[in-house]
Protein backbone atom coordinates (compact mmCIF):
# COMPACT_ATOMS: atom_id res chain seq x y z
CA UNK A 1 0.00 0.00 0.00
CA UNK A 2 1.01 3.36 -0.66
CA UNK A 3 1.10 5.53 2.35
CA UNK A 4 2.30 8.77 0.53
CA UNK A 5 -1.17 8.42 -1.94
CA UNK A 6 -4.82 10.46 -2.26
CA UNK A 7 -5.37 12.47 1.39
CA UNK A 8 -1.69 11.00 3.09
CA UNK A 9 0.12 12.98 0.58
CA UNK A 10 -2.20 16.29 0.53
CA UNK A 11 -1.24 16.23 4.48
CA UNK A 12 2.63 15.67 4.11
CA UNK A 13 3.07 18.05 1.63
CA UNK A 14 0.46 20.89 4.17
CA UNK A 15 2.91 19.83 6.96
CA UNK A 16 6.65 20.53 5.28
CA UNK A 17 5.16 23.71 3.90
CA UNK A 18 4.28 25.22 7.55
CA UNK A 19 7.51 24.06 8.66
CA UNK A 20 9.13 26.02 5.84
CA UNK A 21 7.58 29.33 6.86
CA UNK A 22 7.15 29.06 10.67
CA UNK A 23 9.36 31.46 11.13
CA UNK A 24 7.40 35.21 11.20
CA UNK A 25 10.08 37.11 12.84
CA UNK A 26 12.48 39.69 11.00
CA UNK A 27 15.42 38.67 10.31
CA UNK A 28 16.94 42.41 10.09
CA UNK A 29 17.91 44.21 13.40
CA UNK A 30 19.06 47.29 13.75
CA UNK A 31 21.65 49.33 16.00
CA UNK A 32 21.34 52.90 17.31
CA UNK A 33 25.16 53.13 18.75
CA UNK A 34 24.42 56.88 19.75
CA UNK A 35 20.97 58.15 20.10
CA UNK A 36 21.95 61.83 20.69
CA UNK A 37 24.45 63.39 17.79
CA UNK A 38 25.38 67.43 19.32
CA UNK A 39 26.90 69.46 16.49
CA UNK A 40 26.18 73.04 15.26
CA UNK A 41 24.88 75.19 13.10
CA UNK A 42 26.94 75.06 9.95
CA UNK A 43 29.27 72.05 11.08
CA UNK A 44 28.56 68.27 10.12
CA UNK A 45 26.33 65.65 11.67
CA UNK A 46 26.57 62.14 11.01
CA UNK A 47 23.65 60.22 12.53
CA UNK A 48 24.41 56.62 13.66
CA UNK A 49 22.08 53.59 11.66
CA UNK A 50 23.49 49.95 11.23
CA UNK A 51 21.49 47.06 10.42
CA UNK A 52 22.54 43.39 10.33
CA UNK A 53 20.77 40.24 10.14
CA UNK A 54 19.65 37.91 13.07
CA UNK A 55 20.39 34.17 12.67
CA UNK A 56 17.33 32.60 11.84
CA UNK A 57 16.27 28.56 11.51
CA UNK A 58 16.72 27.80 8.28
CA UNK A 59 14.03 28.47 5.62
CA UNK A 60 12.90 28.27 2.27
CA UNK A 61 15.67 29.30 0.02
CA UNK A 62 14.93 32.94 -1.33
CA UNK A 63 16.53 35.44 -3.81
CA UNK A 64 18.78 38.33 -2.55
CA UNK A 65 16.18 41.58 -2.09
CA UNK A 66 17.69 44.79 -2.02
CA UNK A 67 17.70 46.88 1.02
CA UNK A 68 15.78 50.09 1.08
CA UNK A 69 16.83 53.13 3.42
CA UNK A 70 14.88 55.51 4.25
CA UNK A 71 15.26 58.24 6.50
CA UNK A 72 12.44 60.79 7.83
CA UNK A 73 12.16 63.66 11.02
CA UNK A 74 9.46 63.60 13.00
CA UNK A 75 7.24 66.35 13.94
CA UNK A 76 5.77 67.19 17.04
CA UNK A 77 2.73 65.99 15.13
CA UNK A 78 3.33 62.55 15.18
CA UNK A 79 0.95 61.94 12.02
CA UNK A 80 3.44 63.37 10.06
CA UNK A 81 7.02 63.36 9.00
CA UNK A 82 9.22 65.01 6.84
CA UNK A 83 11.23 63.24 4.13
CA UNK A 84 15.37 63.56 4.65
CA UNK A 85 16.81 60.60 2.19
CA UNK A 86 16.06 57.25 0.40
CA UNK A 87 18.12 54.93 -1.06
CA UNK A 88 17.54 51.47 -2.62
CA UNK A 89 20.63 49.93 -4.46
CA UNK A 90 22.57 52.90 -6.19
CA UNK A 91 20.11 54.85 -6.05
CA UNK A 92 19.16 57.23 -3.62
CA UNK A 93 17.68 60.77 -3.02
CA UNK A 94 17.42 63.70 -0.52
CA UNK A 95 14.46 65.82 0.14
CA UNK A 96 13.27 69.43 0.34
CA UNK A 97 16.07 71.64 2.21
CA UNK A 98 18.22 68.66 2.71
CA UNK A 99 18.90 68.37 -1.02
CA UNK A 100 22.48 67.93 -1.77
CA UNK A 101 23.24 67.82 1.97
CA UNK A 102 22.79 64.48 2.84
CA UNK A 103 24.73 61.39 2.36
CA UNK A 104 25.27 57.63 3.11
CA UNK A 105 28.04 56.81 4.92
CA UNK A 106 28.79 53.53 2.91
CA UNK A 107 26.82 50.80 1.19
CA UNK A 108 26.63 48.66 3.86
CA UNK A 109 25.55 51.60 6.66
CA UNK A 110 22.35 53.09 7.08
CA UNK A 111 24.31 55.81 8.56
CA UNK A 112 23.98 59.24 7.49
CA UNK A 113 25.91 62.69 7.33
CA UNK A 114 23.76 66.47 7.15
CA UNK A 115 26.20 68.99 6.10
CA UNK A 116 26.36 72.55 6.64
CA UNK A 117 23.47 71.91 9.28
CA UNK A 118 20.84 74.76 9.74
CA UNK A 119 18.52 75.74 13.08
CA UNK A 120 15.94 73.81 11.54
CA UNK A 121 17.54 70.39 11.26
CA UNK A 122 17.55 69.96 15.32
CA UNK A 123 14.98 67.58 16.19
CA UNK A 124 14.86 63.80 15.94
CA UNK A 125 15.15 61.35 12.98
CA UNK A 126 14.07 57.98 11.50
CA UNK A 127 16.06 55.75 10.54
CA UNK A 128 13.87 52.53 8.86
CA UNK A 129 14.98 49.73 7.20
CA UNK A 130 13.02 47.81 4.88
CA UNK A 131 14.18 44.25 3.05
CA UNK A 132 10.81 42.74 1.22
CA UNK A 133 7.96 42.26 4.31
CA UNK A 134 11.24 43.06 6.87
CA UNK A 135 10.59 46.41 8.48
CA UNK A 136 12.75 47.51 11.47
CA UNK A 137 12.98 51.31 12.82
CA UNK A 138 15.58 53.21 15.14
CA UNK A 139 15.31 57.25 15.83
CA UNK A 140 18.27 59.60 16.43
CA UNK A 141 18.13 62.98 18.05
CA UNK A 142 20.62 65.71 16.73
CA UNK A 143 21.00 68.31 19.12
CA UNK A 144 22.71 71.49 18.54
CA UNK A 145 24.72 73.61 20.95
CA UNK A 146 23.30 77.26 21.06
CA UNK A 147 21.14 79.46 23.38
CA UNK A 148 17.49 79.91 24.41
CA UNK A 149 16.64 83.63 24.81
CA UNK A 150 13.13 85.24 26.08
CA UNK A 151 11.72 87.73 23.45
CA UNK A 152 9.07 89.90 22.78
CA UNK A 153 9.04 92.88 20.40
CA UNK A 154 7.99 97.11 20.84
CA UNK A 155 4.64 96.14 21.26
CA UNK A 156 5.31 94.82 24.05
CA UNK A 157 4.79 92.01 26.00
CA UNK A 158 2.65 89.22 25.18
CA UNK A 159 1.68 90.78 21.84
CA UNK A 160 2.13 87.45 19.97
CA UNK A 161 0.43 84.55 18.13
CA UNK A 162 1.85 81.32 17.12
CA UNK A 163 2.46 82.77 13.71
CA UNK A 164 3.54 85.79 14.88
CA UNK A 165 6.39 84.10 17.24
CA UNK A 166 7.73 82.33 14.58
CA UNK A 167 8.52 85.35 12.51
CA UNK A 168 10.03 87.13 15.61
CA UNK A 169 12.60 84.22 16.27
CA UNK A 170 12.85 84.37 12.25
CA UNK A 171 14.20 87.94 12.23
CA UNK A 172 16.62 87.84 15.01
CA UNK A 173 18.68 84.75 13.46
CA UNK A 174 16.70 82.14 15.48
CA UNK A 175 13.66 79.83 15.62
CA UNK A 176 11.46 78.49 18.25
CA UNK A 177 13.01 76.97 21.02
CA UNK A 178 11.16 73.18 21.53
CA UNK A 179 10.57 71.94 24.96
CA UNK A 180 13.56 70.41 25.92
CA UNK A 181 15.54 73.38 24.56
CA UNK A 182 13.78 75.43 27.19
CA UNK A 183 14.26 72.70 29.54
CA UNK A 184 17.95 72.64 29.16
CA UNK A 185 18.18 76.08 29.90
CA UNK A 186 16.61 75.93 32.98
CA UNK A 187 18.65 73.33 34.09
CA UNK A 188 21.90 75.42 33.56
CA UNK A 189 20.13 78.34 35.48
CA UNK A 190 17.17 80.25 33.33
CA UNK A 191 14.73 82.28 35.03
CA UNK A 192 12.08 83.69 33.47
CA UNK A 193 8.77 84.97 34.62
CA UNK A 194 6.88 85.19 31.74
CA UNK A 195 5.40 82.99 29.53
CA UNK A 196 6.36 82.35 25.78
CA UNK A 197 5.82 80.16 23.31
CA UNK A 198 6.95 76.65 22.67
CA UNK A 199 7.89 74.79 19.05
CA UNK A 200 5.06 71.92 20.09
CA UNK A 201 2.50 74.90 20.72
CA UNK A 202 2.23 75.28 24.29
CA UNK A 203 3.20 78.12 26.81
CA UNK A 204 5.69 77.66 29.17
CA UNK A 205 8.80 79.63 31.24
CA UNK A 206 11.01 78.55 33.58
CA UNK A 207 11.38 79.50 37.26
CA UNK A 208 14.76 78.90 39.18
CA UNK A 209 13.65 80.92 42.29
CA UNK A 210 9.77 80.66 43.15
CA UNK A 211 8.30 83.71 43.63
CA UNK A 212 4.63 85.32 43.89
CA UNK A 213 4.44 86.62 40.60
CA UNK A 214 5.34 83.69 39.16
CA UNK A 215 3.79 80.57 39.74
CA UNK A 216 3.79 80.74 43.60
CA UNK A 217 6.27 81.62 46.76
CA UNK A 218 5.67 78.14 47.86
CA UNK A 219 5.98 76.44 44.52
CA UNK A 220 9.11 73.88 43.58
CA UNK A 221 10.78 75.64 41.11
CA UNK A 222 10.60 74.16 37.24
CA UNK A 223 8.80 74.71 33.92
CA UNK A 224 5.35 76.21 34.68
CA UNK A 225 3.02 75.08 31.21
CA UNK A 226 -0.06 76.71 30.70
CA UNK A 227 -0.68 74.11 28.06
CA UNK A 228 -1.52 74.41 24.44
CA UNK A 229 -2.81 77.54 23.83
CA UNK A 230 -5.01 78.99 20.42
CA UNK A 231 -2.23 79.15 17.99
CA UNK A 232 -4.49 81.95 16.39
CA UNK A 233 -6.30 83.72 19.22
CA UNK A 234 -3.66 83.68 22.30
CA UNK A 235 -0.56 85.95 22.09
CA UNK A 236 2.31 85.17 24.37
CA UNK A 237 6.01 85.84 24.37
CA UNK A 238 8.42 83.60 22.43
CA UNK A 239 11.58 81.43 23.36
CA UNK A 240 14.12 81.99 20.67
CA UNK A 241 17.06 79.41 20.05
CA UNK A 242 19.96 79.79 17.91
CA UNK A 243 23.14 78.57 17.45
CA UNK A 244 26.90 79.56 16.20
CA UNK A 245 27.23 82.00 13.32
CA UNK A 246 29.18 82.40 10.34
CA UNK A 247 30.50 86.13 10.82
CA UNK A 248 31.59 88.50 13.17
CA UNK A 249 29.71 90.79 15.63
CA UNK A 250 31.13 94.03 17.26
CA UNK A 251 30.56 97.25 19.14
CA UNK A 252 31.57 99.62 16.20
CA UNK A 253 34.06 102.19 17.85
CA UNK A 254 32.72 105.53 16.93
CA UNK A 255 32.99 109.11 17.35
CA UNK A 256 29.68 110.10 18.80
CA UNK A 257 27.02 108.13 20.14
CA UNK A 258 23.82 107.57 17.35
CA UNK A 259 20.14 107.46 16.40
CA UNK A 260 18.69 104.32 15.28
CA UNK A 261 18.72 105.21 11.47
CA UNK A 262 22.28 106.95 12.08
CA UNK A 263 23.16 103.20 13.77
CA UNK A 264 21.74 101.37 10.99
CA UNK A 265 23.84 103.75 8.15
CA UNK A 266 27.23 103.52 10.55
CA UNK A 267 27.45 99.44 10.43
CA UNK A 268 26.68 99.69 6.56
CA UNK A 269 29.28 102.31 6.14
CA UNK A 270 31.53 100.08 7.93
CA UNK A 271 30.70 97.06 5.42
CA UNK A 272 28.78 95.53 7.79
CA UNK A 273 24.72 95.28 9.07
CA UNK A 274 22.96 96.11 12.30
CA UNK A 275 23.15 93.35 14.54
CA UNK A 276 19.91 91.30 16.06
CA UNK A 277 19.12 90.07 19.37
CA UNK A 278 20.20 86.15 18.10
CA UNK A 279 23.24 87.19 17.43
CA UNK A 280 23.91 89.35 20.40
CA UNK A 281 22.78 86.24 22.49
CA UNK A 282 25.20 83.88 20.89
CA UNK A 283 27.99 86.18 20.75
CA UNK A 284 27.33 86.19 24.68
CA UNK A 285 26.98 82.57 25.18
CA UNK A 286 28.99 80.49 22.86
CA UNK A 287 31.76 83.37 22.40
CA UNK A 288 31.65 84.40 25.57
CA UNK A 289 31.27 88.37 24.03
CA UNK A 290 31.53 91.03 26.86
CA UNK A 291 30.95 94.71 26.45
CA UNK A 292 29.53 97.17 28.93
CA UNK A 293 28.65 99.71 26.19
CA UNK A 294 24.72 99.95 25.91
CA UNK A 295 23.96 99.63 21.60
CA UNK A 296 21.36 99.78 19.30
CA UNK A 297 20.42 96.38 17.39
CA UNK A 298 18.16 95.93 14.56
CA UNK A 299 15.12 95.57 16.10
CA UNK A 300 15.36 98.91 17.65
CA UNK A 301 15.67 97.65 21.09
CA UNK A 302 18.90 98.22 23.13
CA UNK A 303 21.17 95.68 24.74
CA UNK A 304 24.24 94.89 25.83
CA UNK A 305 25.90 91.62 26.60
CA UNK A 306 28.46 91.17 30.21
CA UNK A 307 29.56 88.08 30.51
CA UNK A 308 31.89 88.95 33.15
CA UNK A 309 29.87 90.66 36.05
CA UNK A 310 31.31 93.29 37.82
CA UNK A 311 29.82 96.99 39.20
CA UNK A 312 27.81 98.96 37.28
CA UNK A 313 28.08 96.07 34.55
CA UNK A 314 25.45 93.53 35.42
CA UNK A 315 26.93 93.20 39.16
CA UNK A 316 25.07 90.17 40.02
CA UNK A 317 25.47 87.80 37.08
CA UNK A 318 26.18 87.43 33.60
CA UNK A 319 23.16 88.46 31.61
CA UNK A 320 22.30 90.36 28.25
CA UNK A 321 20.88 93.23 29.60
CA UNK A 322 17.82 95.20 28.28
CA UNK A 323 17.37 98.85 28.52
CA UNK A 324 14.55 98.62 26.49
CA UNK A 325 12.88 100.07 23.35
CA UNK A 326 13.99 103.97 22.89
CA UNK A 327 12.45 106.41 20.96
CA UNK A 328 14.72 105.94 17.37
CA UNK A 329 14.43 109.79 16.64
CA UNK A 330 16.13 110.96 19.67
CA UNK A 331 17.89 108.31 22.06
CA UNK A 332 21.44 108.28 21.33
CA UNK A 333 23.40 104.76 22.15
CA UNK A 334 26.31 102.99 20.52
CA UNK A 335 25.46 99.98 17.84
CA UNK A 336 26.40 96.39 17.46
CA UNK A 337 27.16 94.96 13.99
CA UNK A 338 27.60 91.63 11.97
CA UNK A 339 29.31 91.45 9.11
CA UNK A 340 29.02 87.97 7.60
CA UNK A 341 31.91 85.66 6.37
């Protein structure tokens, strides 16, 4: 009798072909060796990605598939992200702003390099590899050294929308600061008592020492959030960030102290351009800038920058002072320019 005939076979043949294909795990992994990448703005980033493939039980024998790369930021909307690169084979493209910026490390890396890296490429990354149905995913944060600064314009304060606050961090060399931008600051000593907006939407400011007007004397000191807030309706303050600069900035050294349109006409005589508050800030911070000489920048406020307290020049710490919003007609100060590389 033949055992392998009619039904016997049918069921020997069902049974190999489950063994075959038991196995329903990936066989790609995938290897995040440094989930935070710090840089700069216009330096180099190179954001870690390796895959390599899991031993598996053996299977049914398949082709070779290529490997696709793709790599995307994410949003604070998490619905959506933004296309940075693909690749499949030798092949491969970059998106939007990152055209001609981005590249593989090699053909066996999922790794990536940004060059000549902008405000807007902080934030954090997908890295996704895809072979056939195999799907694995690994996410990257590049971080940028720079400084969060408080801002809000001759208005006045709280005199901004969403929209508004983006344009405002726009024009003085910055962008909005996200969440754990702010966040860092505080830890390395920001106080702030009012409240400004946030990348992710919301209103927040940070309080070192807990006070009445802010939050509470009896409060713990930390970010006070006043949520998300009516990106079109509510007007807040903003928190700038922004980063190194290509350029210098300088007190120009001049005969007689200045109007704001004889300010703006003295840095462009000198082959140079007002300076902004960004600039000013990052000067202080990264550069460690110090001048006790009260000047005009281009937003027609006044400022100066001390990183080295002393009397009469920010006594009790090291601070870009304000002295506010002059009249441009008749207030006489000094100026601060940048003159780009």
């Amino acid at each position: 009798m033949n055992l392998f005939s009619g039904n016997a076979t049918a069921s020997v043949l069902k049974l190999s072909i489950i063994c075959l294909f038991a196995d329903k795990g990936s066989r790609l992994g995938i290897r995040i060796e440094q989930p935070k990448v710090v840089s700069f703005r216009g330096s180099n980033a190179t954001l870690p990605c390796k895959f390599y493939y899991k031993p598996v039980p053996v299977r049914a024998v398949q082709p070779p598939l290529k490997v696709r790369i793709k790599w995307t930021k994410l949003t604070s909307d998490y619905l959506k992200e933004i296309d940075v690169f693909v690749s499949l084979g030798n092949n491969w493209k970059s998106f939007g702003s990152y055209q001609g910026r981005v590249f593989l490390e090699n053909e066996n890396d999922a790794s990536i390099t940004i060059t000549d890296l902008t405000l807007e490429d902080y934030g954090n990354y997908k890295c996704e590899i895809i072979e056939g149905l195999d799907d694995v995913t690994g996410t990257v944060l590049l971080d940028l050294q720079g400084v969060v600064f408080p801002y809000f314009p001759r208005l006045g304060r709280y005199n901004l929308n969403f929209a508004e606050a983006q344009k405002a961090c726009e024009y003085q060399d910055a962008i909005v600061a996200s969440f754990e931008q702010l966040y860092d600051a505080w830890r390395a000593g920001m106080d702030w008592c009012n409240a400004g907006w946030l990348s992710d939407g919301s209103v927040q400011y940070p309080i070192i020492k807990p006070r009445e007007p802010c939050g509470g004397r009896n409060t713990v000191p930390g970010i006070r959030s006043y949520g998300y807030r009516d990106k079109m309706k509510d007007k807040y303050d903003v928190f700038c960030f922004t980063s190194h600069f290509k350029g210098r900035f300088y007190y120009l050294i001049h005969f007689k102290k200045l109007t704001y349109g004889e300010a703006v006409q003295a840095c462009i005589k000198d082959g140079s351009r007002i300076a902004n508050v960004g600039q000013m800030y990052a000067a202080w911070k990264l550069l460690g800038y110090d001048r006790c000489d009260a000047g005009w920048l281009a937003d027609g406020s006044v400022r100066y920058p001390i990183s080295r307290p002393r009397k009469r020049c920010s006594e009790s710490e090291a601070a870009v002072r304000f002295a506010g919003f002059p009249d441009k007609k008749h207030r006489l100060y000094g100026v601060y320019c940048f003159r780009s590389n």
